[in-house]
PDB file of N, CA and C in Angstrom:
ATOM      1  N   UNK A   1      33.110  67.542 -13.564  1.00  0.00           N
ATOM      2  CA  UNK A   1      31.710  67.874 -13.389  1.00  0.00           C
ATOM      3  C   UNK A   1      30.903  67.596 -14.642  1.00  0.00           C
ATOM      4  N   UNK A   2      31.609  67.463 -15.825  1.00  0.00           N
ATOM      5  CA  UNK A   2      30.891  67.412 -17.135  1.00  0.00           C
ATOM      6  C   UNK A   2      30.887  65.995 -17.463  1.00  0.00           C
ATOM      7  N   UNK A   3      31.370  65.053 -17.075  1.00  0.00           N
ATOM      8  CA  UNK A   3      31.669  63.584 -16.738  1.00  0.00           C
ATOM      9  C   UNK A   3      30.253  62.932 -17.363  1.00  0.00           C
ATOM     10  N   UNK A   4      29.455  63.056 -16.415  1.00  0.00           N
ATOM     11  CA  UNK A   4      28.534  62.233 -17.061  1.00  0.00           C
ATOM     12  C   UNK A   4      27.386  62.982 -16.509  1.00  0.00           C
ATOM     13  N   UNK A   5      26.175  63.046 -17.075  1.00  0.00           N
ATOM     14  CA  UNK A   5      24.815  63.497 -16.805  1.00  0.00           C
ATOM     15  C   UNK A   5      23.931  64.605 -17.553  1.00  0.00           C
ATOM     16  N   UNK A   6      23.272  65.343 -17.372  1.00  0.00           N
ATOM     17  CA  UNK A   6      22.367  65.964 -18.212  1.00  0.00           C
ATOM     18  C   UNK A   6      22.562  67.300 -18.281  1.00  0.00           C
ATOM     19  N   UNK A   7      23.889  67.910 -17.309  1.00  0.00           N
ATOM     20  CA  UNK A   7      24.504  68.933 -17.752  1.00  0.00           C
ATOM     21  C   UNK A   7      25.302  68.589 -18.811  1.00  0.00           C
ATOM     22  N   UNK A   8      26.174  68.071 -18.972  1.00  0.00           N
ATOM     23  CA  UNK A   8      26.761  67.272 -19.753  1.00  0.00           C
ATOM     24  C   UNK A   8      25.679  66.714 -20.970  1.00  0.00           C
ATOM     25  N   UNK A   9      24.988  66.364 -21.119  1.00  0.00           N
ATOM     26  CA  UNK A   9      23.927  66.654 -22.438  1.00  0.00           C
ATOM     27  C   UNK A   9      23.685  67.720 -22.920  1.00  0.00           C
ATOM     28  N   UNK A  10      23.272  68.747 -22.153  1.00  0.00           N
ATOM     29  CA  UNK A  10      22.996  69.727 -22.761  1.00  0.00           C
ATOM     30  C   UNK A  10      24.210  70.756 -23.270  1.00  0.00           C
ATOM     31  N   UNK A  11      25.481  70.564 -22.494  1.00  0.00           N
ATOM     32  CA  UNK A  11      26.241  71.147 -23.176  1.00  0.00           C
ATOM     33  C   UNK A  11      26.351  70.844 -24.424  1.00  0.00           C
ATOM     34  N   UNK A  12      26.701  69.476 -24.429  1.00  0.00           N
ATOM     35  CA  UNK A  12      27.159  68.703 -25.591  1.00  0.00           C
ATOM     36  C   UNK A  12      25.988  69.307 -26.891  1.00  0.00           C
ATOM     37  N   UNK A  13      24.835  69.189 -26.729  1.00  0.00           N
ATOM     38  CA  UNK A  13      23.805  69.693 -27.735  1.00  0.00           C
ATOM     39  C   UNK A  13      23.522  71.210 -27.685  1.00  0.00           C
ATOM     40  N   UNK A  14      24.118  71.958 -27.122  1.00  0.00           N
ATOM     41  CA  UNK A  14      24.082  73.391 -27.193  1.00  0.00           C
ATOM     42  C   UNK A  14      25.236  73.683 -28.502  1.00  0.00           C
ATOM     43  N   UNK A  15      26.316  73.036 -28.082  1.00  0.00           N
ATOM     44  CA  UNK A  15      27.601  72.923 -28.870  1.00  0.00           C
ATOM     45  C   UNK A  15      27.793  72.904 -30.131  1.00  0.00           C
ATOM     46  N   UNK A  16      26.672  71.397 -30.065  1.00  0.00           N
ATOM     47  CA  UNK A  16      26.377  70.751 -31.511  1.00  0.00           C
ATOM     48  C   UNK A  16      25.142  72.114 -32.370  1.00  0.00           C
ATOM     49  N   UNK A  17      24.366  72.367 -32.042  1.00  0.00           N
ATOM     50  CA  UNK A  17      23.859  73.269 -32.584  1.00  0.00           C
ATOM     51  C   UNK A  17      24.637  74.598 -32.627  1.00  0.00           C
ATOM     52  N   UNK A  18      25.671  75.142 -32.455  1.00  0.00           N
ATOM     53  CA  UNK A  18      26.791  76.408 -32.219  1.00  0.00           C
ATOM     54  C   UNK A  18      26.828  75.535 -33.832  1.00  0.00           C
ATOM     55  N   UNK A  19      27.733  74.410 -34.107  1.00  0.00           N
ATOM     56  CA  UNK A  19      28.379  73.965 -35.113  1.00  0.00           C
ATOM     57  C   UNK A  19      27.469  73.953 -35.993  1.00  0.00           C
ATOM     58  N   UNK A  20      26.523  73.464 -35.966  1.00  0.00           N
ATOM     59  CA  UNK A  20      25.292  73.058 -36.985  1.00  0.00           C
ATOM     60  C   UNK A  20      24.963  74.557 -37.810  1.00  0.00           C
ATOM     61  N   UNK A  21      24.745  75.406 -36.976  1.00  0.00           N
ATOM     62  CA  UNK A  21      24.066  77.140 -36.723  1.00  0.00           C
ATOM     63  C   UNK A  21      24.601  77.667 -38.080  1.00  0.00           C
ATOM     64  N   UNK A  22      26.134  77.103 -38.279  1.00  0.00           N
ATOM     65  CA  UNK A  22      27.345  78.379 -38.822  1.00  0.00           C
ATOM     66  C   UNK A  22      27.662  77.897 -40.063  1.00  0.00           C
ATOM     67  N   UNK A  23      28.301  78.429 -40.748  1.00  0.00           N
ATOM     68  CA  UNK A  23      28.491  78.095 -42.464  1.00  0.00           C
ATOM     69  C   UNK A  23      29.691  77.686 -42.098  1.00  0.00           C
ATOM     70  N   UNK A  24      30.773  78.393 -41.069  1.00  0.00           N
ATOM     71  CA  UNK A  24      32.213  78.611 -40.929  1.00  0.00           C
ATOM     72  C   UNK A  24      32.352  77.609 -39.623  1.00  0.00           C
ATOM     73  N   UNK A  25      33.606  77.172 -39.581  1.00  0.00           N
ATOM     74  CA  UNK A  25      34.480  76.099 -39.004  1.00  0.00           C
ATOM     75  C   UNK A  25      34.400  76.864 -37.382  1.00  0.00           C
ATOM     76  N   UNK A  26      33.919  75.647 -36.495  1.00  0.00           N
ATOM     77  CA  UNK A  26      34.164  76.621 -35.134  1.00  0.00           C
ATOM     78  C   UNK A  26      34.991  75.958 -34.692  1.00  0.00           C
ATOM     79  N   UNK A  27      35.494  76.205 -33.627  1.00  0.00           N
ATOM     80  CA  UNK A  27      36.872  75.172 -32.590  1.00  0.00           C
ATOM     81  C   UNK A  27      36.330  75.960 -30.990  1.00  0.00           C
ATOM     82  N   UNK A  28      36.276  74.779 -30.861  1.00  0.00           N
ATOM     83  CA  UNK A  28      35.722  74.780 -29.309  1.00  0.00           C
ATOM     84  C   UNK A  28      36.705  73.671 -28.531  1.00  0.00           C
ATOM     85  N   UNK A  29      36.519  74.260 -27.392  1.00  0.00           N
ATOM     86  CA  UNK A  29      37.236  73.432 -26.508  1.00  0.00           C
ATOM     87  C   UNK A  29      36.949  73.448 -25.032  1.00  0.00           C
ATOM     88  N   UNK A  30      37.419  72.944 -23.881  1.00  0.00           N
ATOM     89  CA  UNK A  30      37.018  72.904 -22.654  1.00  0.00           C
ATOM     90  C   UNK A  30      36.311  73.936 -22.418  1.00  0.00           C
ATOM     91  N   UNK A  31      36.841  74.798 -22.201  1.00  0.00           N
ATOM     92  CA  UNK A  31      36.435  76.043 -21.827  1.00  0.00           C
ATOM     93  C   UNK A  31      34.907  76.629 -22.169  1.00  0.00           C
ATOM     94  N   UNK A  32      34.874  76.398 -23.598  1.00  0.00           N
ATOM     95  CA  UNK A  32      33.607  76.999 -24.362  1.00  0.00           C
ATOM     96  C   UNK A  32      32.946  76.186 -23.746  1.00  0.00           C
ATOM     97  N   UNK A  33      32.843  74.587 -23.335  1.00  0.00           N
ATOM     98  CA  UNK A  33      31.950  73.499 -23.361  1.00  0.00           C
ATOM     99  C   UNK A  33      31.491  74.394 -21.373  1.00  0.00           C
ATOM    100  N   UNK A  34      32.459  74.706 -20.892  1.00  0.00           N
ATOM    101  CA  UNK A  34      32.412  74.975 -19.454  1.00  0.00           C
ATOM    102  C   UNK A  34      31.285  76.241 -19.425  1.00  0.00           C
ATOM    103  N   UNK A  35      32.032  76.887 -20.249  1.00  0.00           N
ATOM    104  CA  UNK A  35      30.642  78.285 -20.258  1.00  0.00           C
ATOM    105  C   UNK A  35      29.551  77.679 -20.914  1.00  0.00           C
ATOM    106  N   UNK A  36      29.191  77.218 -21.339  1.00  0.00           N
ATOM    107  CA  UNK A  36      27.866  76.516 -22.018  1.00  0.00           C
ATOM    108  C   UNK A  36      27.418  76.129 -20.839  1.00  0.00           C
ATOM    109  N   UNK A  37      27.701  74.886 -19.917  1.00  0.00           N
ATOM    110  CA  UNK A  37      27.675  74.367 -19.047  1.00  0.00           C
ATOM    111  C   UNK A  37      26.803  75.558 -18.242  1.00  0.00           C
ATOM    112  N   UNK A  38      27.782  76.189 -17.602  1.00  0.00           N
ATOM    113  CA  UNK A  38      27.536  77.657 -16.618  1.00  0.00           C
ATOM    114  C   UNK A  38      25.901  78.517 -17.429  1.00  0.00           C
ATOM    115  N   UNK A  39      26.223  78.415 -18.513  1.00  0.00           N
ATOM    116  CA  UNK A  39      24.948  79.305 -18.909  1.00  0.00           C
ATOM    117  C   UNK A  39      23.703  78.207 -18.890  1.00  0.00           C
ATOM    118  N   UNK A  40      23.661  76.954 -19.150  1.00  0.00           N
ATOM    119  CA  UNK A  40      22.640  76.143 -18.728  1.00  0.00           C
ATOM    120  C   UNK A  40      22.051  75.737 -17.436  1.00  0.00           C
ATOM    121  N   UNK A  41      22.980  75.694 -16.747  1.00  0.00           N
ATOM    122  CA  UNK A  41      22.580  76.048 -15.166  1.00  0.00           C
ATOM    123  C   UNK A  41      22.197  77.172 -14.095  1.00  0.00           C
ATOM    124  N   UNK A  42      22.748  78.107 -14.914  1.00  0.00           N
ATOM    125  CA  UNK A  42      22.022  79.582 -14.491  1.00  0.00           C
ATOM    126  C   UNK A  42      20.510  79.239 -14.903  1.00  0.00           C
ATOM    127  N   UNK A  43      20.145  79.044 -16.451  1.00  0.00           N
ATOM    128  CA  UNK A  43      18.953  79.371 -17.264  1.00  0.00           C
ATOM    129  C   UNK A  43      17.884  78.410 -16.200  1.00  0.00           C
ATOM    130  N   UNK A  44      18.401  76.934 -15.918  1.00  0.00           N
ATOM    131  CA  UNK A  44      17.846  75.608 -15.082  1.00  0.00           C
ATOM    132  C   UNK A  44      17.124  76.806 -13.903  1.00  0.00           C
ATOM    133  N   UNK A  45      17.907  76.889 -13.233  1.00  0.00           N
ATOM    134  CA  UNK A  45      17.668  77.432 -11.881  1.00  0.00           C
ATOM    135  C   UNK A  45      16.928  78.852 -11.713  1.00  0.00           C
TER     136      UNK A  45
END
């Protein structure tokens, strides 16, 4: 579902700003990118 498109953008740049945000090392992975996902499409709708 995260494949290609503008959910998939915005995760990706929600993410990137999580990393950007923090002084300290984050590790993210599917999952985090999935709830990002989920919370951008709630917020959309």
């Amino acid at each position: 579902a995260l494949a290609i498109g503008n959910i998939k953008y915005q995760a990706q740049n929600r993410l990137l700003k999580q990393m950007i945000e923090t002084d300290k090392p984050v590790y993210l992975h599917f999952e985090h990118a999935f709830d990002v996902a989920r919370e951008y499409v709630k917020s959309a709708t």
